[in-house]
Protein backbone atom coordinates (compact mmCIF):
# COMPACT_ATOMS: atom_id res chain seq x y z
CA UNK A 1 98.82 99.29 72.22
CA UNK A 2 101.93 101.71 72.86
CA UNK A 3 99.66 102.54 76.03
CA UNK A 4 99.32 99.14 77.12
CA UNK A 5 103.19 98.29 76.66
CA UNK A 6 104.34 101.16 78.55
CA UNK A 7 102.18 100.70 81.18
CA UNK A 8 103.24 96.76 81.18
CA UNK A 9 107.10 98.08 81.66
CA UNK A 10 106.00 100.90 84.36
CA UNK A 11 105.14 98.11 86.15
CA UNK A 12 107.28 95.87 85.90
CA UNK A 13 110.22 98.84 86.49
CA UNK A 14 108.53 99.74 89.97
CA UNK A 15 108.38 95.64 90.90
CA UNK A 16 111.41 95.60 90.48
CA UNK A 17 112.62 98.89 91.99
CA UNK A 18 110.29 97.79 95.10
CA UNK A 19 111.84 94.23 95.41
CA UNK A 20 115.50 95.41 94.91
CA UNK A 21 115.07 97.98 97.31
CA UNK A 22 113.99 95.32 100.30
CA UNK A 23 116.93 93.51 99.51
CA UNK A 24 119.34 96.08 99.41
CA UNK A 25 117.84 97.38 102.51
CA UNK A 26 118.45 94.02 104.12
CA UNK A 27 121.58 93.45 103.32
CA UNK A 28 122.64 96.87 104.82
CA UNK A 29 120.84 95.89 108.05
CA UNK A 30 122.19 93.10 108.12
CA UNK A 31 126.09 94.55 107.38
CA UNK A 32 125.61 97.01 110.39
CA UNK A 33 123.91 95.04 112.81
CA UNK A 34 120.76 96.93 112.33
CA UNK A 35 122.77 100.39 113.08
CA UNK A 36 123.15 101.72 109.35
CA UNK A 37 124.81 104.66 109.33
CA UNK A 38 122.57 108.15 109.15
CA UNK A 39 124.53 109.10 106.01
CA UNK A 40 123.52 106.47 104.20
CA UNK A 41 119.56 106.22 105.52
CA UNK A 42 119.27 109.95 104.58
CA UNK A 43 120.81 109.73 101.35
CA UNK A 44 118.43 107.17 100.27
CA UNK A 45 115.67 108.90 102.18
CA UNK A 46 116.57 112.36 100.26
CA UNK A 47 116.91 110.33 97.09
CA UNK A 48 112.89 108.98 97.35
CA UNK A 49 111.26 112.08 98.95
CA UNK A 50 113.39 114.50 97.03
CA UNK A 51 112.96 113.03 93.49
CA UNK A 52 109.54 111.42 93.68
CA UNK A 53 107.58 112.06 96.87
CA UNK A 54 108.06 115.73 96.68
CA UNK A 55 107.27 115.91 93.19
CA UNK A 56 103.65 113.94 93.72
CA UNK A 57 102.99 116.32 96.73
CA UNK A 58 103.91 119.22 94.51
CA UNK A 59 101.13 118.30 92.01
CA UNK A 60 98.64 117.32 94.89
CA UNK A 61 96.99 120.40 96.06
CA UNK A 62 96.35 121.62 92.50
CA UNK A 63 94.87 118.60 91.01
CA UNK A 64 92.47 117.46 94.28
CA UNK A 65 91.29 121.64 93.28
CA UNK A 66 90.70 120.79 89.90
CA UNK A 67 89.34 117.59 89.43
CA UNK A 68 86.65 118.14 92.53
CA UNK A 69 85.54 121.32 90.63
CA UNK A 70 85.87 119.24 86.96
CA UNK A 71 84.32 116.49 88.86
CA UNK A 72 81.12 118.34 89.89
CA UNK A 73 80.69 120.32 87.22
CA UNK A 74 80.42 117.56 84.85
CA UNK A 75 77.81 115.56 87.24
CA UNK A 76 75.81 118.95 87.07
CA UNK A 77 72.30 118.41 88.07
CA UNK A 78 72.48 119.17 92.22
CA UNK A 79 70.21 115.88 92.40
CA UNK A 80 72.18 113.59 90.60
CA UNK A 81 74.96 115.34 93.00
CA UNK A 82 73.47 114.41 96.20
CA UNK A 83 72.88 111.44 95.07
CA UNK A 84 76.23 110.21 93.84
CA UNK A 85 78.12 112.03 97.40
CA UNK A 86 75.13 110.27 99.70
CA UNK A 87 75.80 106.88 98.38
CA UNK A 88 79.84 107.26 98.35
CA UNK A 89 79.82 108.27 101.87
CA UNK A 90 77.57 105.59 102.41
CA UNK A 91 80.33 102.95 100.90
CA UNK A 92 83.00 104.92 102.78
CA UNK A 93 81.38 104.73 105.93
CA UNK A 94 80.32 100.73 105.36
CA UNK A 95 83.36 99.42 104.09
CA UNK A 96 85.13 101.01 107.42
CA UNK A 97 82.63 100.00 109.70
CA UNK A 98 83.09 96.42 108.27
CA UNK A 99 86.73 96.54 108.72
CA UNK A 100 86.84 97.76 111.91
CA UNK A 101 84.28 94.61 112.73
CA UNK A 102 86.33 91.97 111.02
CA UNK A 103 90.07 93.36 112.84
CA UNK A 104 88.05 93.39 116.52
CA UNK A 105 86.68 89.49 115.53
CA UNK A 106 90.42 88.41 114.86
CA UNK A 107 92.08 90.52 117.84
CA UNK A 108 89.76 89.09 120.45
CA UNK A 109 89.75 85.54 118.91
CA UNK A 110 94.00 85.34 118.44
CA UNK A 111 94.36 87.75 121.60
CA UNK A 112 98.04 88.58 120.62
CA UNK A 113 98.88 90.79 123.40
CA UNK A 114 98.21 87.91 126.11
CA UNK A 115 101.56 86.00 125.73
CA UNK A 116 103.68 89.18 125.26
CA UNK A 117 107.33 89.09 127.45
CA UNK A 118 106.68 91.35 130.13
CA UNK A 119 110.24 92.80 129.66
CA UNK A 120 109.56 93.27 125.79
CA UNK A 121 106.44 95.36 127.19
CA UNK A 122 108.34 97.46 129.66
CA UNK A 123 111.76 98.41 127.67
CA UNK A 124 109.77 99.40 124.71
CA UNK A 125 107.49 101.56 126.65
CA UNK A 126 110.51 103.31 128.70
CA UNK A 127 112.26 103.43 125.19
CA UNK A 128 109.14 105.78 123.71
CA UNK A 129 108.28 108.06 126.96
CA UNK A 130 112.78 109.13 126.70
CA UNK A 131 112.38 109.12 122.70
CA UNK A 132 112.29 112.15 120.94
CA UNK A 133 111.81 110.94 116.99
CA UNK A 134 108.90 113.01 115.06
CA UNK A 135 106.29 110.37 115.67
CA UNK A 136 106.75 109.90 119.68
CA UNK A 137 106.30 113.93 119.53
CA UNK A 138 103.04 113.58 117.05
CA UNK A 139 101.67 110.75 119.51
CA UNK A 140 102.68 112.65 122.59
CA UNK A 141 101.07 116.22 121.63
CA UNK A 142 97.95 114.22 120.44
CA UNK A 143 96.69 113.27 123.83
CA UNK A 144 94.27 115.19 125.56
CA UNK A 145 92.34 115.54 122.32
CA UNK A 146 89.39 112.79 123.09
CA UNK A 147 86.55 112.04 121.26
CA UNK A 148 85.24 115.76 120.91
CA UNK A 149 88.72 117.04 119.90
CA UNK A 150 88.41 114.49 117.09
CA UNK A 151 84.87 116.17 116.01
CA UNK A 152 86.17 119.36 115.99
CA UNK A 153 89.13 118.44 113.82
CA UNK A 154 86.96 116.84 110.90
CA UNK A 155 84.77 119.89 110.80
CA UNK A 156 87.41 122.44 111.46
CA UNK A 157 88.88 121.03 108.25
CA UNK A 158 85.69 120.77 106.43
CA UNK A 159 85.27 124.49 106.98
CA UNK A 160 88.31 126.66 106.46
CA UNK A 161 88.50 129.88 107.54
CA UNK A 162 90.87 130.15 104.95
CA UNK A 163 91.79 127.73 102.31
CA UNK A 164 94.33 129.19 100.38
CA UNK A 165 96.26 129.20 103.66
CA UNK A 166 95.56 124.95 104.52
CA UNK A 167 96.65 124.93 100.76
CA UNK A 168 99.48 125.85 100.96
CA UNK A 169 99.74 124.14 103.93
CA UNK A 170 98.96 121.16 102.19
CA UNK A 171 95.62 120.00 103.84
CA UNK A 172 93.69 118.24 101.91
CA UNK A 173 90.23 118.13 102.89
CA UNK A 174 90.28 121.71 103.61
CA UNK A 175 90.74 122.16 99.90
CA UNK A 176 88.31 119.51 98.92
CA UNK A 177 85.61 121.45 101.23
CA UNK A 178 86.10 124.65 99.10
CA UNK A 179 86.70 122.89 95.45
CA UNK A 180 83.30 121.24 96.02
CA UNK A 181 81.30 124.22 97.25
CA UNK A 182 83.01 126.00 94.38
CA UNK A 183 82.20 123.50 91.40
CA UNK A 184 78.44 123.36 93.03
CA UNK A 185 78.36 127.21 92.24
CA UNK A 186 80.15 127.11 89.41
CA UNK A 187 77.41 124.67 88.26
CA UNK A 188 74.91 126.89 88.98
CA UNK A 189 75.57 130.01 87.21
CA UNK A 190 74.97 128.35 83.78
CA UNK A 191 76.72 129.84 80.58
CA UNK A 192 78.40 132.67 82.82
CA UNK A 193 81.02 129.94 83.90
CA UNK A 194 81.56 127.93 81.03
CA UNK A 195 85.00 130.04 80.05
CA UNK A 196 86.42 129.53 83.91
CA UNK A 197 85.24 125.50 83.33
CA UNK A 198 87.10 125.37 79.87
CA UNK A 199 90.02 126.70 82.19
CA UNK A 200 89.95 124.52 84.93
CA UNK A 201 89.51 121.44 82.34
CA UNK A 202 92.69 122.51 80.72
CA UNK A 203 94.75 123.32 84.28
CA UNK A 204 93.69 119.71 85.18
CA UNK A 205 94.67 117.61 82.18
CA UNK A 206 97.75 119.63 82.41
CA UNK A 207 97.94 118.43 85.92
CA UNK A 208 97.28 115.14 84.40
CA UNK A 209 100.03 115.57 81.95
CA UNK A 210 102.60 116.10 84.53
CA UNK A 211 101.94 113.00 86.66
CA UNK A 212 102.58 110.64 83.44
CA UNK A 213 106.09 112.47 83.93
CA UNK A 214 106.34 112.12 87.43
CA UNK A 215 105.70 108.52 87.37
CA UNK A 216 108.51 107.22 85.24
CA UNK A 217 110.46 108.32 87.95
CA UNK A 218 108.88 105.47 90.48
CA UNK A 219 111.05 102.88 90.16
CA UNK A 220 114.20 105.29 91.15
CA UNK A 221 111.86 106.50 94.11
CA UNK A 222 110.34 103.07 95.43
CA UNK A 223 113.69 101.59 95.00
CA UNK A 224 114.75 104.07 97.54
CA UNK A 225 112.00 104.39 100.41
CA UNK A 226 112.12 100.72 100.63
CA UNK A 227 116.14 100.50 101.17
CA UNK A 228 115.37 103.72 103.53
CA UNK A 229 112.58 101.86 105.41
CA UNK A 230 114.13 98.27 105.24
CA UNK A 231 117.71 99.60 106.05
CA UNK A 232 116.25 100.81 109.50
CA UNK A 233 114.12 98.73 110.87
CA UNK A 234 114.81 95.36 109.18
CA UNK A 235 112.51 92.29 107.76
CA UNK A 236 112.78 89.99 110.62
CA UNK A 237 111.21 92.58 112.68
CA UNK A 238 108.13 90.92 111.31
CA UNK A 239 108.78 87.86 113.19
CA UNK A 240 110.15 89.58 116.24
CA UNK A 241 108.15 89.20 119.98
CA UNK A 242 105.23 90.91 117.95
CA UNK A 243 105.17 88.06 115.33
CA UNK A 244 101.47 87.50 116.64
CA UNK A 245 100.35 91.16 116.66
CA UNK A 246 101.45 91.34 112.94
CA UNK A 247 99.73 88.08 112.02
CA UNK A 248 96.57 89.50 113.74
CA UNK A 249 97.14 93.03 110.94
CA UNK A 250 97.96 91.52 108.31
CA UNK A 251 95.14 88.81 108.32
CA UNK A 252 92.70 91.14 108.66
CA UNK A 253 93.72 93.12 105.90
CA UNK A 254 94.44 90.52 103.65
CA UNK A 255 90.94 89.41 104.18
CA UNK A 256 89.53 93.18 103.92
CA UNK A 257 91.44 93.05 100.34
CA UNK A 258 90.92 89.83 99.16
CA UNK A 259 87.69 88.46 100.19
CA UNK A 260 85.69 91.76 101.66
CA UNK A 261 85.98 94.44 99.06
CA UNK A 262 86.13 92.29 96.23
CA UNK A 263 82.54 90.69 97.24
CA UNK A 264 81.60 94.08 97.32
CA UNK A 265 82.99 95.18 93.78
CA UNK A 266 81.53 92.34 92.16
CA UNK A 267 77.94 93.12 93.42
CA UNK A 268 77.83 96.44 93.03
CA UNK A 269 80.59 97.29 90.91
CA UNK A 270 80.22 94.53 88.80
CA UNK A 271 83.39 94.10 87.75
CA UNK A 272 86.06 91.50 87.99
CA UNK A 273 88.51 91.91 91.09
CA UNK A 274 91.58 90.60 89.75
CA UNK A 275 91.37 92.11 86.33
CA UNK A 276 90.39 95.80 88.27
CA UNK A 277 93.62 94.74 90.79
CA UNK A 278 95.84 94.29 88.21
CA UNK A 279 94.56 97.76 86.28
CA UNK A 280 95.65 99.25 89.81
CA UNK A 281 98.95 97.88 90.56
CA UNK A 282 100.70 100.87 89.72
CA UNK A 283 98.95 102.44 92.59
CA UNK A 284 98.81 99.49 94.80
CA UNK A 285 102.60 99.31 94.35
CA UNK A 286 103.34 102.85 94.77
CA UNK A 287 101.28 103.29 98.12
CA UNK A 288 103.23 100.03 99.28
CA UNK A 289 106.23 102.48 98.94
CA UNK A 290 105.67 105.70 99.88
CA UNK A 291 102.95 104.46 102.69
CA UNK A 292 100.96 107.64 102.74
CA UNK A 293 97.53 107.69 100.31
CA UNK A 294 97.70 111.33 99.34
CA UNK A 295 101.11 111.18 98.33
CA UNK A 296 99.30 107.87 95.97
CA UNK A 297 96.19 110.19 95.03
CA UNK A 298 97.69 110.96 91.52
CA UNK A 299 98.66 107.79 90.57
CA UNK A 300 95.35 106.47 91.78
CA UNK A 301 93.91 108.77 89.73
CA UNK A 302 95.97 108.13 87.01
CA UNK A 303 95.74 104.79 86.40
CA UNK A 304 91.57 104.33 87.52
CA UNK A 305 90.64 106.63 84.35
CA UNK A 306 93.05 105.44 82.15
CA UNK A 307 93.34 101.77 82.71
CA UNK A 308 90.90 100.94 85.47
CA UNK A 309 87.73 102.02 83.10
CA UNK A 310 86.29 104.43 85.64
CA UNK A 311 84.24 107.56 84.76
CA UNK A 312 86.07 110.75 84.78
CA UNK A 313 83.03 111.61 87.20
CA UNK A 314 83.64 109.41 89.75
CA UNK A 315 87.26 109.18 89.51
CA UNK A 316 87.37 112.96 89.76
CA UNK A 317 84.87 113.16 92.70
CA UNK A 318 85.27 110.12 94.60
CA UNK A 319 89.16 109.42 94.97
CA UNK A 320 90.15 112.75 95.73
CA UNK A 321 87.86 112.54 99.06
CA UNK A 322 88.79 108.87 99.40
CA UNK A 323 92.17 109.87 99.81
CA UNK A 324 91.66 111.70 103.14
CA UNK A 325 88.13 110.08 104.86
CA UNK A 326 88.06 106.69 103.62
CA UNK A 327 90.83 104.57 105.54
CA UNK A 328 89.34 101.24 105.36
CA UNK A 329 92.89 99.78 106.14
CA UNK A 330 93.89 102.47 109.05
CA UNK A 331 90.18 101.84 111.05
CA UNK A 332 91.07 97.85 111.32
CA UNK A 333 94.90 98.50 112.27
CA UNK A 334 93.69 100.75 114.97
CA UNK A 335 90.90 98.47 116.52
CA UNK A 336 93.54 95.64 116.38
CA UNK A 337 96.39 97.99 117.85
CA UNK A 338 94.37 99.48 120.52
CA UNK A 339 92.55 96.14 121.60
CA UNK A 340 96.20 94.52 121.51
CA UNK A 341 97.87 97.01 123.84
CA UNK A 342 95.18 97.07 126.68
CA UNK A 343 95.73 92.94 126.39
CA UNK A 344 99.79 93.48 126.80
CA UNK A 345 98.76 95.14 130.06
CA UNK A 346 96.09 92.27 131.30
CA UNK A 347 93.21 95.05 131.26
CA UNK A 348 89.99 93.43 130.14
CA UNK A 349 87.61 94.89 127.57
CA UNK A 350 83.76 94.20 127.34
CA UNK A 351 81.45 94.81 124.55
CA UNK A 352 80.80 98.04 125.46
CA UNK A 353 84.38 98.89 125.47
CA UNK A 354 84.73 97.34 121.77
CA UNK A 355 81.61 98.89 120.87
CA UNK A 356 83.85 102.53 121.47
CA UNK A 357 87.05 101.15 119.82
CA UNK A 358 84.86 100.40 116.66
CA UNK A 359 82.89 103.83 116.75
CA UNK A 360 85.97 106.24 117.47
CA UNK A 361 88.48 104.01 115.27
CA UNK A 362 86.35 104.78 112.52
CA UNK A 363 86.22 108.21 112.85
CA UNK A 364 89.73 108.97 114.22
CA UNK A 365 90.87 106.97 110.79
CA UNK A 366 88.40 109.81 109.29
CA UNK A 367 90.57 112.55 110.62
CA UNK A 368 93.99 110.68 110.19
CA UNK A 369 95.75 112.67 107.64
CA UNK A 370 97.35 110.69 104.32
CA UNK A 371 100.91 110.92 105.58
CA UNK A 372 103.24 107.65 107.05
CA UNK A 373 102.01 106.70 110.19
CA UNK A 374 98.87 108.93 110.96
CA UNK A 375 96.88 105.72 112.28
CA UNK A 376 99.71 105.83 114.95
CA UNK A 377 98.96 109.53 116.31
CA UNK A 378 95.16 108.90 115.80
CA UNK A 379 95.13 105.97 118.40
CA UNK A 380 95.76 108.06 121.06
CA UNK A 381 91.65 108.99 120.63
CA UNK A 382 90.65 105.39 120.68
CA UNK A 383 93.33 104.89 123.78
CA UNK A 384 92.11 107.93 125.27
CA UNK A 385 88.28 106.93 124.49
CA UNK A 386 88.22 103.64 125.93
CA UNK A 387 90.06 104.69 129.06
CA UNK A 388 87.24 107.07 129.75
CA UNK A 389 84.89 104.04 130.51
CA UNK A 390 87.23 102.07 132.27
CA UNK A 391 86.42 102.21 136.10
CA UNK A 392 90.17 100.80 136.81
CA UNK A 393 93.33 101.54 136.29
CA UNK A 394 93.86 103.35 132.62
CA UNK A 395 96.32 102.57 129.51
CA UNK A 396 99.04 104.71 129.82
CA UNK A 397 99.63 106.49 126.31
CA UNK A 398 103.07 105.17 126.30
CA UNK A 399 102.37 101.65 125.91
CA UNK A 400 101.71 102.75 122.21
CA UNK A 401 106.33 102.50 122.38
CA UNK A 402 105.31 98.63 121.95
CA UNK A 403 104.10 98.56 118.38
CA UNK A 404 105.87 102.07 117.31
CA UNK A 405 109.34 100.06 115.75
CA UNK A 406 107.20 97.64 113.53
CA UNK A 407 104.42 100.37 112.66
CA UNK A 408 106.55 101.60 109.72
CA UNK A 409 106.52 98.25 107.74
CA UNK A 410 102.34 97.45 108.87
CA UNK A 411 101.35 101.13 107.42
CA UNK A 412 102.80 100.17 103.97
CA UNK A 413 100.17 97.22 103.84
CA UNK A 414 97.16 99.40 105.55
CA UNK A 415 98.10 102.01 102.88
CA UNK A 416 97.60 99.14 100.34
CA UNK A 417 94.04 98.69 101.34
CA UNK A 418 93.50 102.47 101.96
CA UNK A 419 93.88 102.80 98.37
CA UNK A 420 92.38 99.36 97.41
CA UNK A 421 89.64 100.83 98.64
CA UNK A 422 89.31 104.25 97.14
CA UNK A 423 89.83 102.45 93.61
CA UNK A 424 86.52 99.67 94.20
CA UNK A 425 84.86 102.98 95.52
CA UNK A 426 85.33 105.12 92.25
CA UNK A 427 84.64 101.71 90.20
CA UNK A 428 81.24 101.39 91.97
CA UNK A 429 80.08 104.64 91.75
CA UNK A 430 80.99 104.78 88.12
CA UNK A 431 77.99 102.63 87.90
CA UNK A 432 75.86 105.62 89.24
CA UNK A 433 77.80 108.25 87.32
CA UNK A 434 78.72 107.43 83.99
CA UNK A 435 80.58 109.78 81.44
């Protein structure tokens, strides 16, 4: 009961912190004309990444390590393994796929970027190729890359030539790549490894431990990303000269959250949606606020064995990889995005050019890392992939300047379904891998 109650206030702390902070945020954008003062932005950025983002990061690496190798070790038999990874890659995969169908259906049918102001289009786009900010650098350095640069990313990650080094570097599937091979072994050697499995159990409920901490500090840290985020770009963005564009996003999403995944919970999770929603929202809430998924992961985590009902299996196995390759919310924004863009510009697509935003927007959302705006840098590969089998004239990769000052406030709802996802994942496959 003392469980439930302080869960209950958690909650309604970090509501509160999140709601406080947009309207603090708001009411400093609106005091300086949308030109808040640095000081204050990066005091209330220091204050959120400082005192809560850096803290989950700083638990990150060492509990995806742990729980993948506590989360295959207690599957144990390698067929039950295969099993259990086949048909979670096989949700992963789906669930994208689907999303990336449902965002190219609305895009197409509301064509958003057809009534754009031409001088909207252009300033924006002169604005990001003289802009130096972190993400105009991110998008800029990403071209070139394609569709085979995107291949070689994934399985450059997946095998590390050394992952202590992307560990401390802070890549995650690097370190998910060698955590699983090691558990597998681990498995394998029978009695010899049950003292370095007692150890790894205790390192990760530890790990555990220190994240119940951690997240009493949320409502101090959501209040302050969302004055940081609202403070600088400002709610009425959302009805600005992209008001149809963010219509098109959010529409798909909502339905991806509300109507697609829970269909998909209830038949084979069988479990209800709202009461599973509502076991999340500490998660939900917290990826609204700090908009990047692995920064979520131990909340997610967190509250899917303890209040969502999931088995430490799954949990352990499933949201850890969810967190970096399953980005059911990223694949739709970047079919709409990419789809919108080439329509502020008047260049047709056909089916065959849809057919490659779908196929490489899934997979660049694959390699998209779990930090604030990724699905921005990985566009460039759809951009890049779909002006490969254009015969005319070619997107330039600036035009991406249109959508970069609203992207911000959109990746805190894609996030949202990111880890919506990962959490009806790790409830279905519970099913298959029970404690």
């Amino acid at each position: 009961m003392s469980n439930n109650r302080n869960a209950l206030l958690l909650t309604i702390l970090i509501l509160i912190g999140l709601i406080a902070g947009a309207v603090v945020g708001q009411i400093l954008f609106n005091k300086y004309d949308g030109n808040v003062p640095t000081s204050i932005v990066d005091s209330f950025e220091f204050v959120g990444q400082t005192f809560f983002m850096s803290l989950l990061k700083m638990v990150l690496v060492p509990l995806v390590a742990t729980s993948v190798i506590v989360g295959v070790s207690s599957i144990g038999d390698s067929g039950q393994l295969g099993w259990v990874g086949t048909a979670t890659l096989i949700y992963y995969f789906s669930t994208m796929l689907v999303a990336v169908t449902l965002g190219l259906f609305l895009v197409t049918t509301i064509s958003p970027g057809k009534g754009i102001e031409e001088s909207f289009r252009d300033s924006q786009v002169q604005d990001f190729e003289g802009g130096n900010s972190t993400t105009s650098e991110r998008v800029k350095n990403a071209s070139g890359t394609g569709l085979i640069g995107a291949f070689k990313n994934i399985v450059t990650q997946m095998v590390p030539k050394n992952p202590l080094k992307s560990a401390v570097n802070g890549e995650i599937l690097p370190v998910i790549s060698f955590s699983l091979l090691f558990g597998i072994a681990l498995t394998m050697i029978g009695d010899a490894g049950k003292a370095l499995q007692d150890v790894i159990n205790s390192a990760f409920a530890t790990i555990m431990k220190l994240i119940e901490w951690i997240l009493w500090l949320a409502p101090i840290g959501v209040f302050a990303l969302m004055v940081w985020t609202v403070a600088r770009i400002g709610l009425g963005s959302l009805r600005g000269p992209l008001f149809y564009y963010v219509v098109t996003v959010l529409a798909g999403l909502a339905i991806h959250a509300i109507v697609i995944l829970p269909i998909v919970l209830v038949i084979f999770g069988r479990a209800n949606p709202a009461t599973y929603a509502w076991q999340m929202r500490e998660a939900l809430m917290t990826a609204y606020a700090t908009d990047s998924s692995s920064a979520t992961l131990p909340v997610t985590m967190e509250c899917a064995e303890k209040q969502g009902g999931c088995s430490r299996r799954a949990a352990r196995f499933v949201l850890p990889l969810g967190a970096t390759i399953n980005m059911d919310g990223t694949a739709l924004y970047e079919a709409v995005a990419v789809v919108f863009l080439f329509q502020c510009f008047g260049i047709p697509l056909g089916p065959s050019e849809l057919f490659i935003v779908a196929i490489t927007a899934t997979l660049a959302a694959i390699g998209a890392a779990g930090i604030p705006s990724a699905g921005l840098v990985t566009m460039v590969i759809v951009v890049e992939a779909v002006n490969n089998s254009l015969g005319g004239t070619p997107l330039s990769l600036s035009a991406v300047g249109i959508i970069l000052g609203i992207d911000r406030l959109l990746d805190m709802f894609r996030t949202v379904v990111n880890v919506w996802g990962d959490a009806v994942g790790a409830k279905i496959i519970s099913r298959i891998a029970p404690d």
